[in-house]
N, C-alpha and C. Protein backbone atom coordinates (compact mmCIF):
# COMPACT_ATOMS: atom_id res chain seq x y z
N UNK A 1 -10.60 -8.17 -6.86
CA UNK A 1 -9.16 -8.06 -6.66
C UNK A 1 -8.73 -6.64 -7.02
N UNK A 2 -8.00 -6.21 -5.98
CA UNK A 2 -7.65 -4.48 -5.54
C UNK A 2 -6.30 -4.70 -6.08
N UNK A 3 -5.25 -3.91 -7.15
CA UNK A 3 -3.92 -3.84 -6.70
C UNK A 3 -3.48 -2.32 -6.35
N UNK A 4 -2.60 -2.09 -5.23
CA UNK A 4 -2.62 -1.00 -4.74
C UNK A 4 -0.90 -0.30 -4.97
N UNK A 5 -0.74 0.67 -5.69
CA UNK A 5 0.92 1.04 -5.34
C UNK A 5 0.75 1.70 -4.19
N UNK A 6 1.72 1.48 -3.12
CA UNK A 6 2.09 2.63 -2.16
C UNK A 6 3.37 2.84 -1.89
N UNK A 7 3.58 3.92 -2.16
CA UNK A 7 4.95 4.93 -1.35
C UNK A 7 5.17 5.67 -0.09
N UNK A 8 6.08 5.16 -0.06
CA UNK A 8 6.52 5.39 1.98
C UNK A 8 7.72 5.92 1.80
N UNK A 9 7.23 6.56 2.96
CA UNK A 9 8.83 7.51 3.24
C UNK A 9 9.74 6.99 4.64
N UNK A 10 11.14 7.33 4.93
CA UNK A 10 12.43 6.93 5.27
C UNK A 10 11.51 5.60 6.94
N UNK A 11 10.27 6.34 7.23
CA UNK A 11 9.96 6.21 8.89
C UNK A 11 9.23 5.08 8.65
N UNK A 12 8.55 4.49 6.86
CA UNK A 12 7.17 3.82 7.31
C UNK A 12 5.97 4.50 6.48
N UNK A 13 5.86 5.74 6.93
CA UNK A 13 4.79 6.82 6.85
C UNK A 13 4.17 7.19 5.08
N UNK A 14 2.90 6.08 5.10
CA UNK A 14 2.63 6.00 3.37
C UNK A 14 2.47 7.92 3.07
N UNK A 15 2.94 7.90 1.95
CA UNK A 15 3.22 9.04 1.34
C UNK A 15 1.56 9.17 0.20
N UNK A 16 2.22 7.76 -0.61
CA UNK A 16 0.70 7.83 -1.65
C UNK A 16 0.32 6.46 -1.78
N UNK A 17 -1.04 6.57 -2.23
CA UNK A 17 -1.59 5.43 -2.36
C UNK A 17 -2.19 5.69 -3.51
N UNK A 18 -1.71 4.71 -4.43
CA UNK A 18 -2.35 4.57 -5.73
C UNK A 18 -3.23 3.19 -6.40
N UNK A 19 -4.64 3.07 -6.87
CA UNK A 19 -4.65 2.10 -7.52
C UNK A 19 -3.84 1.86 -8.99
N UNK A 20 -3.66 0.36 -8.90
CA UNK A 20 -3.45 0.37 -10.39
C UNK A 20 -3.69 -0.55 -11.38
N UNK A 21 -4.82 -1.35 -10.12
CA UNK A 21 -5.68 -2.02 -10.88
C UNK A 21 -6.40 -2.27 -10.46
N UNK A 22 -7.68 -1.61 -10.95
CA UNK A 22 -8.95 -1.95 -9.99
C UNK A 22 -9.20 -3.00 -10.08
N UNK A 23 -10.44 -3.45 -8.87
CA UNK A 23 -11.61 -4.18 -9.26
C UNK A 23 -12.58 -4.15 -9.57
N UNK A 24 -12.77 -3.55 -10.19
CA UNK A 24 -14.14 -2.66 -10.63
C UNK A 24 -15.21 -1.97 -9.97
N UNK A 25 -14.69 -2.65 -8.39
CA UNK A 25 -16.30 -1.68 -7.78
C UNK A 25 -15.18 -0.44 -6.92
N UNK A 26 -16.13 0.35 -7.47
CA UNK A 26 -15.21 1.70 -6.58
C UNK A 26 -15.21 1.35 -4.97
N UNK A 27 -16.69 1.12 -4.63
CA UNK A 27 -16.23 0.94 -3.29
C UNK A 27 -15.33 0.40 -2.40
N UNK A 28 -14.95 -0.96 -2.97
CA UNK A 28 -13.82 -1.90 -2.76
C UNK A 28 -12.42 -1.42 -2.67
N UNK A 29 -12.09 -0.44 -4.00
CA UNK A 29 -10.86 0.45 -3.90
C UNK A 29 -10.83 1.10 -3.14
N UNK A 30 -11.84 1.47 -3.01
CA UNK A 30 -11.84 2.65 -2.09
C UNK A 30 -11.26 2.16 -0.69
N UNK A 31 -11.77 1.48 -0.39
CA UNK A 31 -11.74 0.99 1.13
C UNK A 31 -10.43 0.38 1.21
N UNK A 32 -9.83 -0.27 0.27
CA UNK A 32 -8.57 -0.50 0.67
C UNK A 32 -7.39 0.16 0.58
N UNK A 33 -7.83 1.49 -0.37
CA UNK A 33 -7.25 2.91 -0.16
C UNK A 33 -6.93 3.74 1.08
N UNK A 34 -8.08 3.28 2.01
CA UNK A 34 -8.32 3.67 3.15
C UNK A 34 -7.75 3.24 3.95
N UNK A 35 -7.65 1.57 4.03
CA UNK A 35 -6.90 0.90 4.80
C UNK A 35 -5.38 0.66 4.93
N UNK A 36 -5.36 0.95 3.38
CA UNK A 36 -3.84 1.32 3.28
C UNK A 36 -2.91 2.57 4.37
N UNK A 37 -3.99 3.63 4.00
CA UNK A 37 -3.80 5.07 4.42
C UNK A 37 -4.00 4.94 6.13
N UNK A 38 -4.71 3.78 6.72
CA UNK A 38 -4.70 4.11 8.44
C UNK A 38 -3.89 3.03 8.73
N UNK A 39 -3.36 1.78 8.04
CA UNK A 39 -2.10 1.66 8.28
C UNK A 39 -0.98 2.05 9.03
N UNK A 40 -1.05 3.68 8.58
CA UNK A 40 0.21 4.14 8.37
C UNK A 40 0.57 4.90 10.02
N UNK A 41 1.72 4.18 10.23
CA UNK A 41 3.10 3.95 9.18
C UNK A 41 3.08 2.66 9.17
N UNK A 42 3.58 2.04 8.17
CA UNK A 42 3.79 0.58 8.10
C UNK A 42 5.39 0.41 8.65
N UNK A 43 5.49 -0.74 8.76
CA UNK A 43 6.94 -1.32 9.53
C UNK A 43 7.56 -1.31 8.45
N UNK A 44 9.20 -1.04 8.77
CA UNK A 44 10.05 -0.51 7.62
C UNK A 44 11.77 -1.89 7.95
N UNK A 45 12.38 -2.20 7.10
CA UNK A 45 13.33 -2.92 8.11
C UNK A 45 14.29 -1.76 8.19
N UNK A 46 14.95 -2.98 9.49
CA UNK A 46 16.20 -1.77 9.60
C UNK A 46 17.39 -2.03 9.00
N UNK A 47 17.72 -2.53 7.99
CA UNK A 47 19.07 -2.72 6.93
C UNK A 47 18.56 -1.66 6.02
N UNK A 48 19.52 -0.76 5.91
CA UNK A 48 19.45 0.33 4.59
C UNK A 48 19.44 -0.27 3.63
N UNK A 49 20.21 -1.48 2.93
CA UNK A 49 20.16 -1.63 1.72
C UNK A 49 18.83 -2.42 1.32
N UNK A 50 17.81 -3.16 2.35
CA UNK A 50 16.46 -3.02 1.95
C UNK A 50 15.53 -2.19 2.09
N UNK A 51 15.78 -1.17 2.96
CA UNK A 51 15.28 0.31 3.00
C UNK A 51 14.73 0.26 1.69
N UNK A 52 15.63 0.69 0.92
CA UNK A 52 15.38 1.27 -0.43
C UNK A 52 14.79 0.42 -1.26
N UNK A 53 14.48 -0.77 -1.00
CA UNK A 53 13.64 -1.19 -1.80
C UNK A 53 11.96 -1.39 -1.33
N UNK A 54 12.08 -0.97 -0.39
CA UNK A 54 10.50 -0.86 0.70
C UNK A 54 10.01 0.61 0.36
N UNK A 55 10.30 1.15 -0.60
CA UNK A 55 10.26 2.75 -0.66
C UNK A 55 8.94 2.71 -1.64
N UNK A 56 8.63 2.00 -2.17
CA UNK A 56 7.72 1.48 -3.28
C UNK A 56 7.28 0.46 -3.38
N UNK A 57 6.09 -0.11 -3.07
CA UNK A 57 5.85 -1.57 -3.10
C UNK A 57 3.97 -1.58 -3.86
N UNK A 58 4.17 -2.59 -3.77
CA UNK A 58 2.47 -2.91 -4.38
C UNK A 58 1.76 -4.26 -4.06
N UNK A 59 0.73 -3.85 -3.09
CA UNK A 59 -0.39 -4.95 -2.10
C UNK A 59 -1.09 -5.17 -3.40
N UNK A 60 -1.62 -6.70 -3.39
CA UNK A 60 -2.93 -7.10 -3.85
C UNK A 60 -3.95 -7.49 -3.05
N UNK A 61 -4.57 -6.89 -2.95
CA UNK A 61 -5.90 -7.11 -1.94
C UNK A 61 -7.28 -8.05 -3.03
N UNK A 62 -7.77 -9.21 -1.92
CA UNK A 62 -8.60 -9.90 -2.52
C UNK A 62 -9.65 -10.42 -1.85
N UNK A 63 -11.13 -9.87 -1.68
CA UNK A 63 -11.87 -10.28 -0.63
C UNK A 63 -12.37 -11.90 -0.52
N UNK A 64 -12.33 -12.11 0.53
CA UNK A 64 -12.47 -13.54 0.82
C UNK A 64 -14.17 -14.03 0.44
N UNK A 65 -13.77 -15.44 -0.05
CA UNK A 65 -14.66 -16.17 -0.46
C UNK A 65 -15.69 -16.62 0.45
C-alpha cells in the first residue's frame, strides 16, 4: 500500500507528486509515481468552489490480491 500526495494546477496538470507513505518496496512507489505523473492532466470539476479543493489531494494505491 502506496499513499501518494499530488498537486495540480488550475487545468488538471499534476504539478508534484509526492509519497507519503510508502510501501516499502521502492519499486512499487515508484511506479505509481509514474502513473500518477502520465495521468496527467487529471479531470478537474468545473464549480470553482470545488476547484480549490482538488488543488491537493492524496490517492492510496493498493496492489491487488
Amino acid at each position: 500500500r502506496c499513499t501518494v500526495r499530488v498537486r495540480l494546477g488550475g487545468t488538471g496538470s499534476v504539478l508534484l507528486v509526492s509519497v507519503v507513505e510508502s510501501s516499502g518496496n521502492t519499486a512499487f512507489d515508484q511506479s505509481v509515481e509514474k502513473a500518477v505523473r502520465k495521468a496527467d492532466p487529471l479531470p478537474m470539476p468545473t464549480s470553482q468552489r470545488l476547484l480549490a479543493k482538488f488543488r491537493e489531494i492524496e490517492f492510496v494505491f493498493e496492489p491487488g490480491n
